[in-house]
C-alpha atoms as a PDB file:
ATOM      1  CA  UNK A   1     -33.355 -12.354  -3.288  1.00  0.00           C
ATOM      2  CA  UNK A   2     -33.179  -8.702  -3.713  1.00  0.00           C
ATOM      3  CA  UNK A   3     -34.583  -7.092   0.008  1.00  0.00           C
ATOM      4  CA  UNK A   4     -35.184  -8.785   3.031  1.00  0.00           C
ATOM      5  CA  UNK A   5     -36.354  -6.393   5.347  1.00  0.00           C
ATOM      6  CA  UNK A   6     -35.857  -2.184   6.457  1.00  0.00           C
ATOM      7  CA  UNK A   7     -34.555  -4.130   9.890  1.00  0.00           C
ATOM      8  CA  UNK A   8     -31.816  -5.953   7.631  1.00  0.00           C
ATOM      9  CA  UNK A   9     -30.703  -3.014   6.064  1.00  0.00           C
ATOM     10  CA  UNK A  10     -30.388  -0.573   8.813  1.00  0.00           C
ATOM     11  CA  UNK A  11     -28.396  -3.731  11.168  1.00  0.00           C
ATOM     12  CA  UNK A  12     -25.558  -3.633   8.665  1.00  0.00           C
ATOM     13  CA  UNK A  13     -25.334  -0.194   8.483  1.00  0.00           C
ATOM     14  CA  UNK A  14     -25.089  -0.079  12.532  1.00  0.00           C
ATOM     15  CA  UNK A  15     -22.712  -2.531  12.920  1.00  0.00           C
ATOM     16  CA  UNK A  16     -20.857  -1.150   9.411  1.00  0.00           C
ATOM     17  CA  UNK A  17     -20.512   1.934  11.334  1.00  0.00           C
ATOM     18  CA  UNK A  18     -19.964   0.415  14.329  1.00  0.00           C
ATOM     19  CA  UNK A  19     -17.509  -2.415  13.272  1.00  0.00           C
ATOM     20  CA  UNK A  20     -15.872   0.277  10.782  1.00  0.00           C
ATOM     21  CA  UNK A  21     -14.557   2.388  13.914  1.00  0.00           C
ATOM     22  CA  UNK A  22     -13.650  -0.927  16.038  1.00  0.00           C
ATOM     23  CA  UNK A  23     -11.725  -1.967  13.239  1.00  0.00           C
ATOM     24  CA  UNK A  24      -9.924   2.237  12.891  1.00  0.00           C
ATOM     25  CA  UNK A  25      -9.236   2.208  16.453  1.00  0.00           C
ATOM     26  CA  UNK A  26      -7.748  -1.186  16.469  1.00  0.00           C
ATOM     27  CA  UNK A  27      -5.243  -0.522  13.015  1.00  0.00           C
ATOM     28  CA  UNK A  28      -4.494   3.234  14.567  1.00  0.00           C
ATOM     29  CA  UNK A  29      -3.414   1.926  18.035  1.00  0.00           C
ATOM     30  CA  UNK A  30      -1.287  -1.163  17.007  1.00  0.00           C
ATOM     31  CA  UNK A  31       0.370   1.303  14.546  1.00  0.00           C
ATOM     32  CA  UNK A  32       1.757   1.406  10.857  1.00  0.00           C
ATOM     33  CA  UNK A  33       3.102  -1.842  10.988  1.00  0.00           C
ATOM     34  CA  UNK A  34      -0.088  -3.568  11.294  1.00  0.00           C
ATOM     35  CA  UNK A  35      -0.996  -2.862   7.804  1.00  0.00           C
ATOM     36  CA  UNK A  36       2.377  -2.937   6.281  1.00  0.00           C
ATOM     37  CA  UNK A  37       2.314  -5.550   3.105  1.00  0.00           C
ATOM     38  CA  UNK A  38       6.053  -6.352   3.781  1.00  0.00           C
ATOM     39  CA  UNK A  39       5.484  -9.749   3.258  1.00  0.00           C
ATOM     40  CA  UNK A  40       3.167 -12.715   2.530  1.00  0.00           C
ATOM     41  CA  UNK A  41       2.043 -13.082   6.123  1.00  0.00           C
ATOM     42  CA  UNK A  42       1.288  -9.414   6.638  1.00  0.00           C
ATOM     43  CA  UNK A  43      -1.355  -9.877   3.248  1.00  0.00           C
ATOM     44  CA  UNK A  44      -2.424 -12.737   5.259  1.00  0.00           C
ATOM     45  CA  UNK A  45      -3.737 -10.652   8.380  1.00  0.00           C
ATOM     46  CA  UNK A  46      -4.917  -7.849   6.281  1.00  0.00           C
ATOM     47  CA  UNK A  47      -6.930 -10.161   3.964  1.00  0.00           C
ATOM     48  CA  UNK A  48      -7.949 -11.756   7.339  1.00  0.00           C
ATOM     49  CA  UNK A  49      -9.335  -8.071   8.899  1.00  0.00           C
ATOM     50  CA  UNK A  50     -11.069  -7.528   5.446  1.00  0.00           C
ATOM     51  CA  UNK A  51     -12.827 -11.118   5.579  1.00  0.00           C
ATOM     52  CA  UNK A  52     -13.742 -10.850   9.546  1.00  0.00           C
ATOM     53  CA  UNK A  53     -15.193  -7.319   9.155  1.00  0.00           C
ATOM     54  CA  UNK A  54     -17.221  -8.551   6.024  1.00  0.00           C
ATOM     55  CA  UNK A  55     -18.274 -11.507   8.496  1.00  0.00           C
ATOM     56  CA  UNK A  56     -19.291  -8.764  11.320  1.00  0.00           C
ATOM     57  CA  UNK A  57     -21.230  -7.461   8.649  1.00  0.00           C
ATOM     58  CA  UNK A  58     -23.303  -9.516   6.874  1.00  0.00           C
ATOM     59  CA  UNK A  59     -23.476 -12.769   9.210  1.00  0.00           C
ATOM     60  CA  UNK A  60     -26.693 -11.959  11.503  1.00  0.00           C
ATOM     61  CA  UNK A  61     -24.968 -14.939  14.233  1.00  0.00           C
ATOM     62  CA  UNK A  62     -21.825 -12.926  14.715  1.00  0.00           C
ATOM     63  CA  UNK A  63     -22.282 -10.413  17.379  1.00  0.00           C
ATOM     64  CA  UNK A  64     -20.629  -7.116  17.447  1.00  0.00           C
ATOM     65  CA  UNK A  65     -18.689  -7.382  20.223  1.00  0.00           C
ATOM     66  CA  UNK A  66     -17.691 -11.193  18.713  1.00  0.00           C
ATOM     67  CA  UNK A  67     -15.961  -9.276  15.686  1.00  0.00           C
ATOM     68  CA  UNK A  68     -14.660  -6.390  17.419  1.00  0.00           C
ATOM     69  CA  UNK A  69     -12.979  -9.057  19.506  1.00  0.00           C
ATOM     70  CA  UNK A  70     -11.753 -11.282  16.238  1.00  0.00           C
ATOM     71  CA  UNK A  71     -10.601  -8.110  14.714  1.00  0.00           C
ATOM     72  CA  UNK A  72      -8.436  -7.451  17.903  1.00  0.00           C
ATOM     73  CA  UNK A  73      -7.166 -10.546  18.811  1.00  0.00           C
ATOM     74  CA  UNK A  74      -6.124 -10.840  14.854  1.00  0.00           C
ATOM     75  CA  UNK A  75      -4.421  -7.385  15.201  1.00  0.00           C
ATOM     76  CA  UNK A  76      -2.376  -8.832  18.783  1.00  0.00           C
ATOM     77  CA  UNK A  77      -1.531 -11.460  17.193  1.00  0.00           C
ATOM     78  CA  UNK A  78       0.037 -10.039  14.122  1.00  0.00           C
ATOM     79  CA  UNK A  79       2.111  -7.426  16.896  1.00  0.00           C
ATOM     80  CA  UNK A  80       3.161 -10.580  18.661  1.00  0.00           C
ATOM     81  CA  UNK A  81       4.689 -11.779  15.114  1.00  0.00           C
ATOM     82  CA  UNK A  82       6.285  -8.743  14.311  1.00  0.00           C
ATOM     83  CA  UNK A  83       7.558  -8.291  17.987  1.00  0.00           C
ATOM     84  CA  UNK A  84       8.819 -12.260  17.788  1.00  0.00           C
ATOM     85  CA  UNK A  85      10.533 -11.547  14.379  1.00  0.00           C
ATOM     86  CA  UNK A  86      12.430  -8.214  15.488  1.00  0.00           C
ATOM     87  CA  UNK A  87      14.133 -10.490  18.780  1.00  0.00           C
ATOM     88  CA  UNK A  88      14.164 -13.677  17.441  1.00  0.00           C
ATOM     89  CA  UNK A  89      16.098 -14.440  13.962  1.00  0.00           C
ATOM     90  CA  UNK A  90      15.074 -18.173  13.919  1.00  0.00           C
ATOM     91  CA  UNK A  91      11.375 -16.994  14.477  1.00  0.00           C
ATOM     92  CA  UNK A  92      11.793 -14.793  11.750  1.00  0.00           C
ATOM     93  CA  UNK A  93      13.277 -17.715   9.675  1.00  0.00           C
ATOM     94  CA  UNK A  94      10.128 -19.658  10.361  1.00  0.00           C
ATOM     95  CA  UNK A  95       7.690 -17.312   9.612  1.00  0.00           C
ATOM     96  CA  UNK A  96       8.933 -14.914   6.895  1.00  0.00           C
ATOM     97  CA  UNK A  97      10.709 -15.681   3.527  1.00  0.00           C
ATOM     98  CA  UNK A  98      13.949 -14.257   2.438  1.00  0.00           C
ATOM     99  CA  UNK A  99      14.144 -11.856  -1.198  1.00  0.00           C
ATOM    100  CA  UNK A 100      15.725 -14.029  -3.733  1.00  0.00           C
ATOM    101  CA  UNK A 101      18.576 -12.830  -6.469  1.00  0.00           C
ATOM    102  CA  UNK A 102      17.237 -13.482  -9.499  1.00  0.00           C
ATOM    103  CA  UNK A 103      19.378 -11.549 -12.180  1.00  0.00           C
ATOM    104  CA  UNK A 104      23.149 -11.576 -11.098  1.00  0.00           C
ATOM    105  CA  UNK A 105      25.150  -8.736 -13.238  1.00  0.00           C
ATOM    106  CA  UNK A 106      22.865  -9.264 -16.426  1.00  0.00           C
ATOM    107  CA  UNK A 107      22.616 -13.290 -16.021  1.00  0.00           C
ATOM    108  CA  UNK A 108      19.380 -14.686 -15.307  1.00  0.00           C
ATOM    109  CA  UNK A 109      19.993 -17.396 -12.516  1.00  0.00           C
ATOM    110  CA  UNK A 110      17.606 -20.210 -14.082  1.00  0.00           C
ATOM    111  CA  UNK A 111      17.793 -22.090 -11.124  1.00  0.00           C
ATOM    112  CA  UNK A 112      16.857 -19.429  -8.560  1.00  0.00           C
ATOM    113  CA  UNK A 113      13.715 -18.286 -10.792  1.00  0.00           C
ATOM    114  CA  UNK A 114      12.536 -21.933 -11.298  1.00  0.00           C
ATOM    115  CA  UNK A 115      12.355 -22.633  -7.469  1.00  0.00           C
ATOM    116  CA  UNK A 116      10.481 -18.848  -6.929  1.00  0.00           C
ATOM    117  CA  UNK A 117       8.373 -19.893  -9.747  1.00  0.00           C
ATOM    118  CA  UNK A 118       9.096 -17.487 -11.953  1.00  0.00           C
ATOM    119  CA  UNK A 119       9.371 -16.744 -15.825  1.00  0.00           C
ATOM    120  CA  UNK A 120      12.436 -14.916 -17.265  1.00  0.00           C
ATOM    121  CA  UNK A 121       9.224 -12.432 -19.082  1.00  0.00           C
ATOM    122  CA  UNK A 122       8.167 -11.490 -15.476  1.00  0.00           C
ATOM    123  CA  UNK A 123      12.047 -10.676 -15.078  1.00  0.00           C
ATOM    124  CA  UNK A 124      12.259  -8.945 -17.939  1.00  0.00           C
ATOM    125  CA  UNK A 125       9.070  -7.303 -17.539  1.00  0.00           C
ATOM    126  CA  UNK A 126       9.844  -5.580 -14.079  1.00  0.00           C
ATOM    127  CA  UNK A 127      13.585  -4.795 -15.863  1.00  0.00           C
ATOM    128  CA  UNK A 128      11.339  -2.211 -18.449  1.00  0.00           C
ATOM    129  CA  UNK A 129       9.045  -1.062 -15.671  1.00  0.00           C
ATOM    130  CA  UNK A 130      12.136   1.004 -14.453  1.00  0.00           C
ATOM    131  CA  UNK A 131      12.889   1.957 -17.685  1.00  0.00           C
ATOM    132  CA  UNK A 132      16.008  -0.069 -19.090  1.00  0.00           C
ATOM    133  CA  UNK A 133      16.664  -1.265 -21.762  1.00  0.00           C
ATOM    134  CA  UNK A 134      19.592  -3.764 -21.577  1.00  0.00           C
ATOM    135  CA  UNK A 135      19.628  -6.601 -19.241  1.00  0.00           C
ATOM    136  CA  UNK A 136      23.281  -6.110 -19.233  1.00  0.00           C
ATOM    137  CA  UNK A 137      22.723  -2.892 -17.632  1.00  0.00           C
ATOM    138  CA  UNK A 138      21.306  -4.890 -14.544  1.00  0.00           C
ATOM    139  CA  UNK A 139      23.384  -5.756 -11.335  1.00  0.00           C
ATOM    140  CA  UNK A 140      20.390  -7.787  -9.657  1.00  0.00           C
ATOM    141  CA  UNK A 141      16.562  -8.064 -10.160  1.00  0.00           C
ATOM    142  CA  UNK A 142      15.588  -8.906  -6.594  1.00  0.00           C
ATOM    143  CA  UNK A 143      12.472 -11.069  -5.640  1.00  0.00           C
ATOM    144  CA  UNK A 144      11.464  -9.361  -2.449  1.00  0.00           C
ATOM    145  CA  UNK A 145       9.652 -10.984   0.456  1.00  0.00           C
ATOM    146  CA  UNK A 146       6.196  -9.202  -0.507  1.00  0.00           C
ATOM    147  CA  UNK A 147       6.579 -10.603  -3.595  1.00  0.00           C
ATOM    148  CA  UNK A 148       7.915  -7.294  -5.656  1.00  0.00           C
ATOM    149  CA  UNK A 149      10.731  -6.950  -7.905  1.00  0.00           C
ATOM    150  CA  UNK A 150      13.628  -4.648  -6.951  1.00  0.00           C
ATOM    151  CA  UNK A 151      15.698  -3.514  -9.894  1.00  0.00           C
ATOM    152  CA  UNK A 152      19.081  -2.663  -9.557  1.00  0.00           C
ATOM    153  CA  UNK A 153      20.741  -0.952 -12.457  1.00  0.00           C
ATOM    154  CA  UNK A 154      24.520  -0.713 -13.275  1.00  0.00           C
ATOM    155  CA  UNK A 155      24.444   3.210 -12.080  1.00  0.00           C
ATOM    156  CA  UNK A 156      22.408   2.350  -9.145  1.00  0.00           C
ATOM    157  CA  UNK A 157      24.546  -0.395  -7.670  1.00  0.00           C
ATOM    158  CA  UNK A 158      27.217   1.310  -5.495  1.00  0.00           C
ATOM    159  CA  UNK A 159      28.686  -0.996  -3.500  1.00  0.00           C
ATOM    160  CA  UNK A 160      25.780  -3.444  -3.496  1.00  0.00           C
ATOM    161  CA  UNK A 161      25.537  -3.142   0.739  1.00  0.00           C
ATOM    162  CA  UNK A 162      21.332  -3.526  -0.117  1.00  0.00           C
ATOM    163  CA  UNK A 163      21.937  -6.837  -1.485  1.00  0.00           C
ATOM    164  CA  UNK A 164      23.351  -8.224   1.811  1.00  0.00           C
ATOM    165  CA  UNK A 165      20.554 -10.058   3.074  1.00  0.00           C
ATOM    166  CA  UNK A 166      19.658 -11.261  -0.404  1.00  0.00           C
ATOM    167  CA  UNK A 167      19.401 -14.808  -0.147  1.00  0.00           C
ATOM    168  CA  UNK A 168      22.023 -16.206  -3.646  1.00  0.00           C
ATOM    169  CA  UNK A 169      21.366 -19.293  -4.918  1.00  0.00           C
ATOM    170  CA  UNK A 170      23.473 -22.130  -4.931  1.00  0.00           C
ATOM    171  CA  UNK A 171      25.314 -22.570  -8.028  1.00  0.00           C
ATOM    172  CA  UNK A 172      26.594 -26.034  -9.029  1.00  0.00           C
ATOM    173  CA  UNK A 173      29.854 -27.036  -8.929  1.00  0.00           C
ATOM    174  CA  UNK A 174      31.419 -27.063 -12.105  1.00  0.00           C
ATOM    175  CA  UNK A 175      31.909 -31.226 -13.110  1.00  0.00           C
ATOM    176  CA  UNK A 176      28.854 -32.129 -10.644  1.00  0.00           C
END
């Protein structure tokens, strides 16, 4: 169906307008964090606030003021989480992954890249993207908890104090 009706049209561009500044003044008073893609869950809530204002939108049942308050109580909800994770380091075990060593001083660590599910191209891939050339010119390729690579080049590496709460895989013991 192509048109409806001149009432459809100009009820989702009320509550577009209208849903658009509920959801600005919710994101600008819970602050930057809100938004931040710093890990999975935080693409989570902000696929969830894209989803629920599309739902505000289009879904003639949901009321205004129903996805003003979804859009809020998603927003709380994701400040609770970060709050929890800042205070509470086995909350923030629970809910957020740890960045994974995947390149150790040029060495691809097979077994660390199998169980993050990835290939030793996508390694090599984000290696060029900074513009190397040798893989023996790598300290670490780092799979980060928002699921980017961090490069780390030989010149770059310092004392490695970034890497400290990189999570290393366990190696096997040699004869086991």
């Amino acid at each position: 169906m192509f048109f409806d009706s001149w009432y459809d049209m100009l009820r989702v561009a009320v509550m577009a307008m209208c849903a658009y500044a509920a959801l600005i003044t919710v994101v600008r008073l819970s602050g930057k964090r809100t938004l931040a893609k710093m890990n999975a869950f935080d693409l989570v809530v902000t696929v969830a606030l894209g989803s629920t204002l599309a739902t505000i939108l289009l879904n003639r049942d949901v009321s205004l003021a129903e996805g003003a308050l979804a859009l809020v109580l998603l927003v709380v909800l994701q400040l609770v989480n970060a709050k929890a994770s800042v205070h509470s380091r086995a909350f923030r075990r629970l809910i957020k992954a740890e960045p994974t060593l995947l390149l150790s001083d040029g060495r691809m660590l097979g077994d660390a890249m199998a169980g993050q599910r990835v290939t030793e191209s996508e390694v090599l891939q984000a290696i060029r993207s900074k513009g190397i050339g040798a893989v023996e010119d790598v300290t670490a390729v780092v799979l980060e908890t928002d699921g980017r690579f961090s490069v780390l080049s030989r010149s770059q590496a310092g004392s490695g104090s970034s890497l400290q709460d990189v999570r290393e895989p366990v190696r096997a013991q040699p004869g086991k």
